[in-house]
PDB file of N, CA and C in Angstrom:
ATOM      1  N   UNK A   1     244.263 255.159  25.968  1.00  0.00           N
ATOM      2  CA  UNK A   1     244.870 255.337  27.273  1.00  0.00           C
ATOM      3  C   UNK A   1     245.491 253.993  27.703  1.00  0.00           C
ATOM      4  N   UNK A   2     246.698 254.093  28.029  1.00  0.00           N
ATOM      5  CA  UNK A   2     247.752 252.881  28.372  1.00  0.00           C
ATOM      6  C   UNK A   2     247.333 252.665  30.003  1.00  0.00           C
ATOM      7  N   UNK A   3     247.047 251.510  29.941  1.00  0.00           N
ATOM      8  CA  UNK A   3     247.022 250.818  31.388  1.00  0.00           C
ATOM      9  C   UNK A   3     248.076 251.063  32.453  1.00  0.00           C
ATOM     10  N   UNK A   4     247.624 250.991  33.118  1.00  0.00           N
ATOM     11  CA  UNK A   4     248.827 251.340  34.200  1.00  0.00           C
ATOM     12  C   UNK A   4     248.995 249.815  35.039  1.00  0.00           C
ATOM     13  N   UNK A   5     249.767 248.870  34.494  1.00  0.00           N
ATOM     14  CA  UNK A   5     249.931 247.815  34.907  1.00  0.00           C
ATOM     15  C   UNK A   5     250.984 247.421  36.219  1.00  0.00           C
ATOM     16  N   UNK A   6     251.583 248.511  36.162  1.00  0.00           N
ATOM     17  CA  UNK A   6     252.474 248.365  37.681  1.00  0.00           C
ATOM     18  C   UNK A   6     251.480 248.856  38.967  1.00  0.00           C
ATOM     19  N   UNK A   7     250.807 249.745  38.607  1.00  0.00           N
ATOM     20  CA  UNK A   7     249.920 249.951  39.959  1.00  0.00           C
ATOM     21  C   UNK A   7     248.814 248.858  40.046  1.00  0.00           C
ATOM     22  N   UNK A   8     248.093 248.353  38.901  1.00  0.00           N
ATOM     23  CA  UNK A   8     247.469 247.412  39.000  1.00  0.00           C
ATOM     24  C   UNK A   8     247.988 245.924  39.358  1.00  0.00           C
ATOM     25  N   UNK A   9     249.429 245.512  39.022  1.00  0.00           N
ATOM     26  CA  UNK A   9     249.435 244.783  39.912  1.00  0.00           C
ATOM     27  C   UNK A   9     249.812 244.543  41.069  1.00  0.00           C
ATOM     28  N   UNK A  10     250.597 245.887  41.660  1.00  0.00           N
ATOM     29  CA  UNK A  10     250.465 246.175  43.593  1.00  0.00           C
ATOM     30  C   UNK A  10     249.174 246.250  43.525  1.00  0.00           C
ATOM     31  N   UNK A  11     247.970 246.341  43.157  1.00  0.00           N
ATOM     32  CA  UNK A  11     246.222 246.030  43.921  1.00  0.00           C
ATOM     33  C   UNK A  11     246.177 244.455  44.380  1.00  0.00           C
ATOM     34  N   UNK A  12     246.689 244.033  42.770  1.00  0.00           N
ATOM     35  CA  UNK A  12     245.957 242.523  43.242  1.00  0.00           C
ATOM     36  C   UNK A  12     247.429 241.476  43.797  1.00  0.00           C
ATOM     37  N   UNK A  13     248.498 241.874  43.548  1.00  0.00           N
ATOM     38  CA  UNK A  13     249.400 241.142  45.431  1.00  0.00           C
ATOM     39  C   UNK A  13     248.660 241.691  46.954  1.00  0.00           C
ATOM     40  N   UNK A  14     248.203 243.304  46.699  1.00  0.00           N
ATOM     41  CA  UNK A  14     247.533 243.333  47.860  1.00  0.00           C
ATOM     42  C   UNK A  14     246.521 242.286  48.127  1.00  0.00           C
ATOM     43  N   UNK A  15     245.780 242.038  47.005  1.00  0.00           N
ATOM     44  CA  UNK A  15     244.801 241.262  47.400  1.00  0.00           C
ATOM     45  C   UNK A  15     244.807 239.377  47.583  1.00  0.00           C
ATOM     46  N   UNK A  16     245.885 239.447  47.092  1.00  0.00           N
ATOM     47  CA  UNK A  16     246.458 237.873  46.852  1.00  0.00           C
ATOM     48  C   UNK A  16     246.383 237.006  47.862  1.00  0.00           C
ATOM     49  N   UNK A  17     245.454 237.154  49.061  1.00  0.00           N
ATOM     50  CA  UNK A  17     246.016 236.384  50.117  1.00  0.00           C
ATOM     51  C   UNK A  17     244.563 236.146  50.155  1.00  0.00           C
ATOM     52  N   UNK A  18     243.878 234.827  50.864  1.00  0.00           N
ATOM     53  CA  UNK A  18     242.494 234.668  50.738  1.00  0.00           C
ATOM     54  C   UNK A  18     241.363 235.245  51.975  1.00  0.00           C
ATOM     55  N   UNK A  19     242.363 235.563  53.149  1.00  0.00           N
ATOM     56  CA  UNK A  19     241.489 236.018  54.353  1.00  0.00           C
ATOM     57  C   UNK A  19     241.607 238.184  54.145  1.00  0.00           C
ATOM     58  N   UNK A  20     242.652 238.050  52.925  1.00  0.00           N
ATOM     59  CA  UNK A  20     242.840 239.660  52.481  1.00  0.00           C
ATOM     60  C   UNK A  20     241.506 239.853  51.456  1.00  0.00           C
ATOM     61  N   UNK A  21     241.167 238.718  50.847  1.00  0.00           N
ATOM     62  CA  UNK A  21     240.085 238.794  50.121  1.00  0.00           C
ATOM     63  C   UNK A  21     238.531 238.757  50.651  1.00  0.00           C
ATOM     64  N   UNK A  22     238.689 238.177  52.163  1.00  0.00           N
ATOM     65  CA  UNK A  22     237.910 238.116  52.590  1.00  0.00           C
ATOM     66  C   UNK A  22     237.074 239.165  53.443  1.00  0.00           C
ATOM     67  N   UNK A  23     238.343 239.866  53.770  1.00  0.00           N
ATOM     68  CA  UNK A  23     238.170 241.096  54.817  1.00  0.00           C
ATOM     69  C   UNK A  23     237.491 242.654  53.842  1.00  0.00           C
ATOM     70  N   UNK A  24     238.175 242.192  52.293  1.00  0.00           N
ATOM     71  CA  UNK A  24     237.743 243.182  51.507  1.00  0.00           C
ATOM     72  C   UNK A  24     235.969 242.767  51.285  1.00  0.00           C
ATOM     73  N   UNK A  25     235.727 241.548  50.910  1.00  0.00           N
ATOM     74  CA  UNK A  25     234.323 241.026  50.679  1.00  0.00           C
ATOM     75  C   UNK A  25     233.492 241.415  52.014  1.00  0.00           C
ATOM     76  N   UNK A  26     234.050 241.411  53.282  1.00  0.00           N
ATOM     77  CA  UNK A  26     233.141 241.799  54.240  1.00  0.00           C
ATOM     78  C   UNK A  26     232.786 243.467  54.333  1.00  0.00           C
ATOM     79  N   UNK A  27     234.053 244.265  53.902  1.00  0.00           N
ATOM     80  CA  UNK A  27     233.689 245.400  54.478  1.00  0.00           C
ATOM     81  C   UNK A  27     233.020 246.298  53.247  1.00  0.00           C
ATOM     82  N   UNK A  28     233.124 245.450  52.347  1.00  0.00           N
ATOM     83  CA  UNK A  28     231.983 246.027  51.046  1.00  0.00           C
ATOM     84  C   UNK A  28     230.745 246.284  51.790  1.00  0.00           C
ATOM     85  N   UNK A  29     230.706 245.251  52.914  1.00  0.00           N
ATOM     86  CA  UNK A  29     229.074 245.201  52.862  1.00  0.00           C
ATOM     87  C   UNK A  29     228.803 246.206  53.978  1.00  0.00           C
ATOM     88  N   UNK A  30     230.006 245.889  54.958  1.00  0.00           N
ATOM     89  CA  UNK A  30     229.828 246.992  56.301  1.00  0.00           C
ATOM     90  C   UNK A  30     231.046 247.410  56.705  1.00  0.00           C
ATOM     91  N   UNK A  31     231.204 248.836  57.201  1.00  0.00           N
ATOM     92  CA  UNK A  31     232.440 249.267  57.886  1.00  0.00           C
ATOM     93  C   UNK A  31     232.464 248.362  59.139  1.00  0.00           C
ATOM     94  N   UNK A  32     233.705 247.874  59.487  1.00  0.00           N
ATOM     95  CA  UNK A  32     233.951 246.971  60.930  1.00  0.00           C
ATOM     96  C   UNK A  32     235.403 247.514  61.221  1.00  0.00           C
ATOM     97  N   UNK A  33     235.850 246.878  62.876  1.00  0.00           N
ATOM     98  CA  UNK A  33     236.780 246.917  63.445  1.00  0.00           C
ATOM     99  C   UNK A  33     237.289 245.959  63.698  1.00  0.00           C
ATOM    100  N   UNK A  34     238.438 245.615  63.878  1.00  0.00           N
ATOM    101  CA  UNK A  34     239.620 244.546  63.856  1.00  0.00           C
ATOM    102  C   UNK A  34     238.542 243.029  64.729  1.00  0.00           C
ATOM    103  N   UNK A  35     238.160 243.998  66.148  1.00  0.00           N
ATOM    104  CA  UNK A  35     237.542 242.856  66.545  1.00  0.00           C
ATOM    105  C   UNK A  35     235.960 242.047  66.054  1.00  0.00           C
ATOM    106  N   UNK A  36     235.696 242.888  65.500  1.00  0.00           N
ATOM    107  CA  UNK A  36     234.646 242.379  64.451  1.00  0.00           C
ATOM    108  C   UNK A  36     235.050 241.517  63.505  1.00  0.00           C
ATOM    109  N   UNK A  37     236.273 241.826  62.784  1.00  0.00           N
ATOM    110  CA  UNK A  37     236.707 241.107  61.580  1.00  0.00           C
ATOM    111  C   UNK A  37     237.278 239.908  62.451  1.00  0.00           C
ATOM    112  N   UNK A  38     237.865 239.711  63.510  1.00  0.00           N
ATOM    113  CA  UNK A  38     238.361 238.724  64.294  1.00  0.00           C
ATOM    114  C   UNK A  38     237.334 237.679  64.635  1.00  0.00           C
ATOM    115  N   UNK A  39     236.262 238.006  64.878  1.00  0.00           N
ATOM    116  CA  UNK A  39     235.158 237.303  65.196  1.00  0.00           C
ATOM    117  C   UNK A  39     234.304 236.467  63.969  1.00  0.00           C
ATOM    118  N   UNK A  40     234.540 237.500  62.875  1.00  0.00           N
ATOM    119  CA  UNK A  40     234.193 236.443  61.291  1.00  0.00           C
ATOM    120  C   UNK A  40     234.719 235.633  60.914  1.00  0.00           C
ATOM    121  N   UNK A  41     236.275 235.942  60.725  1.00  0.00           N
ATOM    122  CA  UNK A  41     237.361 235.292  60.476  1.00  0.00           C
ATOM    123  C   UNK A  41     238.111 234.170  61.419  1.00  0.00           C
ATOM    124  N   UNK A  42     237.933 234.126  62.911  1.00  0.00           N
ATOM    125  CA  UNK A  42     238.380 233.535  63.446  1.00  0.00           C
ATOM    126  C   UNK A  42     240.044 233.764  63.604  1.00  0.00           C
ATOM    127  N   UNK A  43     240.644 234.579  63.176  1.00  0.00           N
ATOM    128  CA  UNK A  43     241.884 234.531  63.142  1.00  0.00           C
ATOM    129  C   UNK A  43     242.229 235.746  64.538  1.00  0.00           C
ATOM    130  N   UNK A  44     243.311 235.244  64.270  1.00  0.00           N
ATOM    131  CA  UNK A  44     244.297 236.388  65.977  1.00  0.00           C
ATOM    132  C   UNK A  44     244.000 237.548  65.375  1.00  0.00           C
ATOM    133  N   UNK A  45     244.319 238.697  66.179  1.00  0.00           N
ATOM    134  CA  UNK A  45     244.215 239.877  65.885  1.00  0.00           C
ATOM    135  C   UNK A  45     245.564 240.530  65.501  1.00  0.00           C
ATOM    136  N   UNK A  46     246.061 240.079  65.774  1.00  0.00           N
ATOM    137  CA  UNK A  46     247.906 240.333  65.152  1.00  0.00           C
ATOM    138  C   UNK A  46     247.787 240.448  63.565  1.00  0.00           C
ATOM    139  N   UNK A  47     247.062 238.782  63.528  1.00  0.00           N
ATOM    140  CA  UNK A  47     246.978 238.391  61.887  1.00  0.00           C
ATOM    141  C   UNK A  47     246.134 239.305  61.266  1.00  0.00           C
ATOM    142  N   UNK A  48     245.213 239.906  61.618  1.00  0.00           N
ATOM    143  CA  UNK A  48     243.959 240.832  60.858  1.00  0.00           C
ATOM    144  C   UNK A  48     244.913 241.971  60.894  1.00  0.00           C
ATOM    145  N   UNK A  49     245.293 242.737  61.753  1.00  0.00           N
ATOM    146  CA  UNK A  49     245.717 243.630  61.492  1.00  0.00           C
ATOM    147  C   UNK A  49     246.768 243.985  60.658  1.00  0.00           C
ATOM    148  N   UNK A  50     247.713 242.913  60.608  1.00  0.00           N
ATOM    149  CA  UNK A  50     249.068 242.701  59.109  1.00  0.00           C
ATOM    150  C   UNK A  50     248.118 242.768  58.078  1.00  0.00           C
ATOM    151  N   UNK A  51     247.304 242.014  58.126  1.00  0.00           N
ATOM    152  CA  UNK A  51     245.930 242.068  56.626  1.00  0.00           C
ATOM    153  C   UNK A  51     245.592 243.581  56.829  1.00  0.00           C
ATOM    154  N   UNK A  52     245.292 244.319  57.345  1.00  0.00           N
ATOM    155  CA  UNK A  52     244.746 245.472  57.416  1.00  0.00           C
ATOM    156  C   UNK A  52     245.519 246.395  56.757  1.00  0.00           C
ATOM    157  N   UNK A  53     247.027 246.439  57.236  1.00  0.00           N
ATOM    158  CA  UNK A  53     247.920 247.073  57.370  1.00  0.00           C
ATOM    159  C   UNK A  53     248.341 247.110  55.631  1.00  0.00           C
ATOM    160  N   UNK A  54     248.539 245.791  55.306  1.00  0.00           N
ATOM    161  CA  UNK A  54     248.820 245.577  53.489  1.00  0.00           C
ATOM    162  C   UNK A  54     247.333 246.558  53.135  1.00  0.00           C
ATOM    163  N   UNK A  55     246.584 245.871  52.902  1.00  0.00           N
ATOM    164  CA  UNK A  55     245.366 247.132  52.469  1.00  0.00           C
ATOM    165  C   UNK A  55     245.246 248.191  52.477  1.00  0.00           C
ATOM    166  N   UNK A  56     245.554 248.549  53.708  1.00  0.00           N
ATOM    167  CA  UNK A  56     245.536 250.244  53.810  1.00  0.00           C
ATOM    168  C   UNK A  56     246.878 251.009  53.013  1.00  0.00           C
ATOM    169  N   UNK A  57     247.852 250.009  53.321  1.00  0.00           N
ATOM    170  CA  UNK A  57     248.963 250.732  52.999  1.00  0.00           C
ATOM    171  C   UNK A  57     248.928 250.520  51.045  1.00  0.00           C
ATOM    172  N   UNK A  58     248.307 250.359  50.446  1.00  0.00           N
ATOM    173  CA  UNK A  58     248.106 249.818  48.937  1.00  0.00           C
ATOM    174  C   UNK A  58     246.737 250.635  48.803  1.00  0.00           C
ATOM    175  N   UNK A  59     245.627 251.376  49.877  1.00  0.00           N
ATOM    176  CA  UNK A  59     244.840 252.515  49.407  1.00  0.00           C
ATOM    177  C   UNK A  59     243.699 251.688  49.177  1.00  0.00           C
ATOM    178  N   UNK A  60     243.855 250.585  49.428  1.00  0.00           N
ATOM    179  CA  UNK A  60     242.081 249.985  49.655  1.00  0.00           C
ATOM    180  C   UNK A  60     241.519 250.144  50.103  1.00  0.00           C
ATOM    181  N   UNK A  61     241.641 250.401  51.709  1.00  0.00           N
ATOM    182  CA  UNK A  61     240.925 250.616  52.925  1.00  0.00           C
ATOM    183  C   UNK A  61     241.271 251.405  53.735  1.00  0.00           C
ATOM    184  N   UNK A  62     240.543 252.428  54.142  1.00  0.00           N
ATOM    185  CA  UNK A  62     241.085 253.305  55.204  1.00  0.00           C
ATOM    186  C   UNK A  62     240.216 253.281  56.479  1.00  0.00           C
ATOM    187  N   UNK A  63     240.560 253.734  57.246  1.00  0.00           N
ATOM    188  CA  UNK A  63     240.056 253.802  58.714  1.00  0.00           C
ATOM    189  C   UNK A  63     239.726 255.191  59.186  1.00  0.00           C
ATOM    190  N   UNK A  64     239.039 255.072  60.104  1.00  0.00           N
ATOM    191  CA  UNK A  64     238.192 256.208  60.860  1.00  0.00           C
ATOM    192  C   UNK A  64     238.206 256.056  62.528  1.00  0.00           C
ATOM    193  N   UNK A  65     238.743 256.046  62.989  1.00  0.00           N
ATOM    194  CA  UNK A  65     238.397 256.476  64.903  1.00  0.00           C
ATOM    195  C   UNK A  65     236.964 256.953  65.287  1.00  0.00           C
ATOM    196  N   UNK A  66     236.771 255.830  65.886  1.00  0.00           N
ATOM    197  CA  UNK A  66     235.566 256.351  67.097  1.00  0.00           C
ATOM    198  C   UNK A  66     235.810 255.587  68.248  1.00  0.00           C
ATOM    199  N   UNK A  67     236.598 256.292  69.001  1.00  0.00           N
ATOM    200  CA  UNK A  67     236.559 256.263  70.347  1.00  0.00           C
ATOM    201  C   UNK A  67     238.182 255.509  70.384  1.00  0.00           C
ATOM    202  N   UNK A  68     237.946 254.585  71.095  1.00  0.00           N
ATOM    203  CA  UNK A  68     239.702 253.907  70.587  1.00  0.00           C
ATOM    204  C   UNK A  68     239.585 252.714  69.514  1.00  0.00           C
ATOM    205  N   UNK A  69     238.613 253.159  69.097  1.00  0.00           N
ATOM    206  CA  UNK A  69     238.368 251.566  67.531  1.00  0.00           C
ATOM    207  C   UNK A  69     238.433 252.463  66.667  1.00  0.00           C
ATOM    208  N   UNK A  70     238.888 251.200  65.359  1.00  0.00           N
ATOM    209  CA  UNK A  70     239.473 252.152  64.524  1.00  0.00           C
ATOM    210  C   UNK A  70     237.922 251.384  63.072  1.00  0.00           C
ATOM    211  N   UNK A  71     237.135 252.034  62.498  1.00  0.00           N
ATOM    212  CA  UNK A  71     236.474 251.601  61.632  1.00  0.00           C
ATOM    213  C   UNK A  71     236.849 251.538  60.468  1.00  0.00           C
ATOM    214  N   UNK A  72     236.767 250.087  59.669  1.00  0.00           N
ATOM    215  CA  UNK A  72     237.497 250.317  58.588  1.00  0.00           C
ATOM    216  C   UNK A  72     236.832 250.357  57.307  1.00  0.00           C
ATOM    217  N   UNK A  73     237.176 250.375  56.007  1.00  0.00           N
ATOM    218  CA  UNK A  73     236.275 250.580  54.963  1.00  0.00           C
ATOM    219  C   UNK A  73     236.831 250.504  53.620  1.00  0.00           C
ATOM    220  N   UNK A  74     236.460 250.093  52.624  1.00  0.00           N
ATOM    221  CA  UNK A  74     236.932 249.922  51.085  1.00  0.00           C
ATOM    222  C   UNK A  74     236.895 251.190  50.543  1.00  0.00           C
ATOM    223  N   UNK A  75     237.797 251.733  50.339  1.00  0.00           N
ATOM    224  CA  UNK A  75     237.395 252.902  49.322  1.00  0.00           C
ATOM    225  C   UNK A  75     238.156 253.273  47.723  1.00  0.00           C
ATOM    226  N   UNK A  76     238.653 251.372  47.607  1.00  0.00           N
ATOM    227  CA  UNK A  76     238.865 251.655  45.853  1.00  0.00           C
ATOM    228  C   UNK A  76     238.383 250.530  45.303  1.00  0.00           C
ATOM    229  N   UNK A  77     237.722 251.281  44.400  1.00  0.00           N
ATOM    230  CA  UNK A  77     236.817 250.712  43.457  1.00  0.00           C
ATOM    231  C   UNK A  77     237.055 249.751  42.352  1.00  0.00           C
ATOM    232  N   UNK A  78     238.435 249.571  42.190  1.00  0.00           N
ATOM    233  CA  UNK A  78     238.827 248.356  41.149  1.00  0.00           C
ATOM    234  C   UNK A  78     238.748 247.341  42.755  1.00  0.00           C
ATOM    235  N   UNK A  79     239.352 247.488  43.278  1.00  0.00           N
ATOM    236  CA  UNK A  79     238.963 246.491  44.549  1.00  0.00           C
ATOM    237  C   UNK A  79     237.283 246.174  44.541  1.00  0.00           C
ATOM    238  N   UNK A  80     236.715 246.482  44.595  1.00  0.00           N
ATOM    239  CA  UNK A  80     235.167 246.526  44.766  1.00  0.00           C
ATOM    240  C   UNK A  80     234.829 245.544  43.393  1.00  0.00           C
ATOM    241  N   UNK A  81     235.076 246.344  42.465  1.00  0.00           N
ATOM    242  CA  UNK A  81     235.155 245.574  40.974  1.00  0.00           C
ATOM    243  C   UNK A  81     235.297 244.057  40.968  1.00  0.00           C
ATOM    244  N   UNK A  82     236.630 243.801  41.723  1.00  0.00           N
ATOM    245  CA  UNK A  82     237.413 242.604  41.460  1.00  0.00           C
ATOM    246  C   UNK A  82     236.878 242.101  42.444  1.00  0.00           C
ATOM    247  N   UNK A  83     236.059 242.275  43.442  1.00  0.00           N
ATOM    248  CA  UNK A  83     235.296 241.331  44.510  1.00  0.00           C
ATOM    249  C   UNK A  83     233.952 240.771  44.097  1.00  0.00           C
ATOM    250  N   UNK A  84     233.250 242.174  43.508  1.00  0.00           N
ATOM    251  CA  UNK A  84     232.272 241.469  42.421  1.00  0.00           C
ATOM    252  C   UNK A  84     232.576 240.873  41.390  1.00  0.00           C
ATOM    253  N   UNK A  85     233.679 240.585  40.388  1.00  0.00           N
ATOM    254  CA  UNK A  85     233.758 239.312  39.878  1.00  0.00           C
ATOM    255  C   UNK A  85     233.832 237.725  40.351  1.00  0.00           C
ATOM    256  N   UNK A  86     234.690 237.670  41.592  1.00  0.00           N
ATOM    257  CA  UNK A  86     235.064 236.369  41.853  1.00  0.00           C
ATOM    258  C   UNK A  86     233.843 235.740  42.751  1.00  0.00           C
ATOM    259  N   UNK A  87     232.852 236.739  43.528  1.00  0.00           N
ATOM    260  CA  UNK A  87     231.609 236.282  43.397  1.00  0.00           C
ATOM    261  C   UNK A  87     230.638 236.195  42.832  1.00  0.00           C
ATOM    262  N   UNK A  88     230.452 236.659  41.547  1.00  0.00           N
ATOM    263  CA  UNK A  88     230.198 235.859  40.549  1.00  0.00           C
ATOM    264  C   UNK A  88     230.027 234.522  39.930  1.00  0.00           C
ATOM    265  N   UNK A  89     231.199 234.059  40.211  1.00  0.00           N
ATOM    266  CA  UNK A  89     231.848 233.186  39.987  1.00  0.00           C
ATOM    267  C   UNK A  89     230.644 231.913  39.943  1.00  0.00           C
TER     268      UNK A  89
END
């Protein structure tokens, strides 16, 4: 079975950015919301959400509504994969 190297590497430009790597390493561990991830990260919420926005839109992470927050979450597994390698590390 031939790799599928064009979709694999839209995963990891999605992931290419280090607070994009970071947001994936957090929500392995827990579903959160923008202002949660704002509060780890320290960054604006403008900025998390462009990070959000690449992720979701590349099928890493999707979101869920409760109430007017939006919960977010990893749900591909070469992502997951590739987070447990580089902590490894």
């Amino acid at each position: 079975m031939a790799a599928d190297y064009e979709k694999f590497s839209e995963l990891l430009k999605s992931l290419a950015h280090p607070a994009r790597l970071r947001i994936v390493a957090g929500l392995i561990k827990n579903e959160c919301n923008v202002a949660k991830i704002q509060d780890i990260l320290g960054l604006p919420q403008s900025t998390i959400s462009q990070h959000l926005r690449v992720l979701k839109n590349a099928g890493i992470i999707n979101g869920r509504k409760e109430g007017t927050k939006t919960c977010y979450r990893v749900i591909d597994t070469r992502a997951r994969k590739i987070i447990g390698i580089i902590k490894r590390k």
